[in-house]
C-alpha atoms as a PDB file:
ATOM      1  CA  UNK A   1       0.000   0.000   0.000  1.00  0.00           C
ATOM      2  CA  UNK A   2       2.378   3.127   1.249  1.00  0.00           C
ATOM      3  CA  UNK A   3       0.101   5.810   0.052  1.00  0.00           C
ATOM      4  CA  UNK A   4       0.252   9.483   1.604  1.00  0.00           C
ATOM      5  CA  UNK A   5      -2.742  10.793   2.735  1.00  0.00           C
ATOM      6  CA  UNK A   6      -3.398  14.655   3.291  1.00  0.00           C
ATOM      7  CA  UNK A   7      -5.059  15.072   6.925  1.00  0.00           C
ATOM      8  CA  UNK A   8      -4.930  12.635   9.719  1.00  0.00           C
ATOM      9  CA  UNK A   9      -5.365  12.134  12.841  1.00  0.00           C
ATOM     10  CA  UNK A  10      -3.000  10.403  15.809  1.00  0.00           C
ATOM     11  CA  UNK A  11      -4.696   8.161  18.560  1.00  0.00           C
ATOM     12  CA  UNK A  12      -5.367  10.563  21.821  1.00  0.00           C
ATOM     13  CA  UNK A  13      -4.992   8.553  24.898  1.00  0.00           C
ATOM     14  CA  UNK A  14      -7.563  10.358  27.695  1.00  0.00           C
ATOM     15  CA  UNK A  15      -5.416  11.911  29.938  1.00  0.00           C
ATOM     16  CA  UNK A  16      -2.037  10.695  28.525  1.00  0.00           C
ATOM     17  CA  UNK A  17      -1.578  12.868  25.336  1.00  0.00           C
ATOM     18  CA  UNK A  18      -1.211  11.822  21.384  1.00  0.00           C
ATOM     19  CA  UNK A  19      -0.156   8.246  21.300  1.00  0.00           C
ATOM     20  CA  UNK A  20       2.861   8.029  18.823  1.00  0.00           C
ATOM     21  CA  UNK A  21       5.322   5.238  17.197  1.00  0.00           C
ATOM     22  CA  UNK A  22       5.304   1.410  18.793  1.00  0.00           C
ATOM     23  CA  UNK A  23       7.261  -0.984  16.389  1.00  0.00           C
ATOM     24  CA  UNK A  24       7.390   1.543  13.879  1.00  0.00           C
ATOM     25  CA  UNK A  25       4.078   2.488  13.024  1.00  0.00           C
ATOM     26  CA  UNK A  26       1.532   4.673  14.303  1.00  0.00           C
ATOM     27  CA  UNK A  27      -2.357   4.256  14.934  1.00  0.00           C
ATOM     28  CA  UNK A  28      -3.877   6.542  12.397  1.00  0.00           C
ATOM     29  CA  UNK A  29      -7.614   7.801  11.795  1.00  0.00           C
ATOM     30  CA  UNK A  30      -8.565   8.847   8.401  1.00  0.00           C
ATOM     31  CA  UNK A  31     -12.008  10.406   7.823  1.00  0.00           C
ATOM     32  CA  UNK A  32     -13.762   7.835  10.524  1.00  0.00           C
ATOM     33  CA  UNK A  33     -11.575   4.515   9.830  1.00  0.00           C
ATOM     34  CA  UNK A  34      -8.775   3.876  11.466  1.00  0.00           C
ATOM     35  CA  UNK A  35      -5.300   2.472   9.470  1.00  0.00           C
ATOM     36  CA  UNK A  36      -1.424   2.697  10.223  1.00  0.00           C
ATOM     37  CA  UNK A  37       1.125   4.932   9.208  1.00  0.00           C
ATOM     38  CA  UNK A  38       4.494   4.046   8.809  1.00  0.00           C
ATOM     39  CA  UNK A  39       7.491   6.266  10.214  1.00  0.00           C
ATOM     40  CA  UNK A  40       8.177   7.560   6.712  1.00  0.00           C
ATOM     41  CA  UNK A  41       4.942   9.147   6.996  1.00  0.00           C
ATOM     42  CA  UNK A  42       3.080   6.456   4.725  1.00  0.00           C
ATOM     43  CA  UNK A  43       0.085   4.823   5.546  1.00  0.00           C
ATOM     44  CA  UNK A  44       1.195   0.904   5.265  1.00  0.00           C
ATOM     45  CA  UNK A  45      -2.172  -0.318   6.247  1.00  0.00           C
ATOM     46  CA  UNK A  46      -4.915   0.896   4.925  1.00  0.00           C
ATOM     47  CA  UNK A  47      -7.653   2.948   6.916  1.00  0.00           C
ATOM     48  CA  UNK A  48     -10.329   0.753   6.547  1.00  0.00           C
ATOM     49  CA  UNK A  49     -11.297  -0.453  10.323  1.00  0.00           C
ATOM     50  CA  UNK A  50     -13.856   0.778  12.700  1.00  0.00           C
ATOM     51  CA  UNK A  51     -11.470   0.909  15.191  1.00  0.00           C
ATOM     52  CA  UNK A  52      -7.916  -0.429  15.531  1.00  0.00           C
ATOM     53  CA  UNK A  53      -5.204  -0.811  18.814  1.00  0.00           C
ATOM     54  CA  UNK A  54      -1.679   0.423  18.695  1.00  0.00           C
ATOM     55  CA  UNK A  55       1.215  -2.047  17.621  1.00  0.00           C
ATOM     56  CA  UNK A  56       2.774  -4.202  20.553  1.00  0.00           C
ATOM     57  CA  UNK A  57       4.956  -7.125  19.844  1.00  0.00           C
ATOM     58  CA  UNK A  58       4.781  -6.996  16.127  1.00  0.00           C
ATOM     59  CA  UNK A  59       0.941  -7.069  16.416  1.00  0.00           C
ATOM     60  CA  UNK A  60      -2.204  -5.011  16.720  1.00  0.00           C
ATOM     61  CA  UNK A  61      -5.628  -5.587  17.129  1.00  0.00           C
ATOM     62  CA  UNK A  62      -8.164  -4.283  14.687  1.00  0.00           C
ATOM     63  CA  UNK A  63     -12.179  -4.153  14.573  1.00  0.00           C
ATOM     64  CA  UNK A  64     -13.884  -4.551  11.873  1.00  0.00           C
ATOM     65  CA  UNK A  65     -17.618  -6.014  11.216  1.00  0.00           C
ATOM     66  CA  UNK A  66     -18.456  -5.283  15.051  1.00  0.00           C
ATOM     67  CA  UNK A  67     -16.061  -7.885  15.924  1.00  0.00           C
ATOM     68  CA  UNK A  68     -12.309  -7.233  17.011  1.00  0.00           C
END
């Protein structure tokens, strides 16, 4: 994928600030899906989820269809 997109928006953590970087990519919402951006400022994975959890270990969690 590695598309740019113009506007987006970084994961806010209540009470804790923006959330940024964990294994290299950061938890990105575009219009009202969330996708992942890479640290060249890329999104790698698209924006396509309801809702989506930051990297940890190599993996993140993702919803999609209701269901995570």
């Amino acid at each position: 994928m590695n598309s740019e997109v113009a506007s987006f928006k970084l994961r806010n953590i209540f009470g804790f600030g923006t959330k940024g970087f964990e294994n290299g990519m950061a938890t990105v919402q575009v219009v009202k899906t969330w996708g992942f951006m890479s640290a060249d400022g890329k999104l790698a994975i698209a924006a396509k989820y309801e809702d989506a959890n930051d990297f940890n270990g190599g993996f993140a969690t993702v919803k999609t269809g209701g269901k995570w």
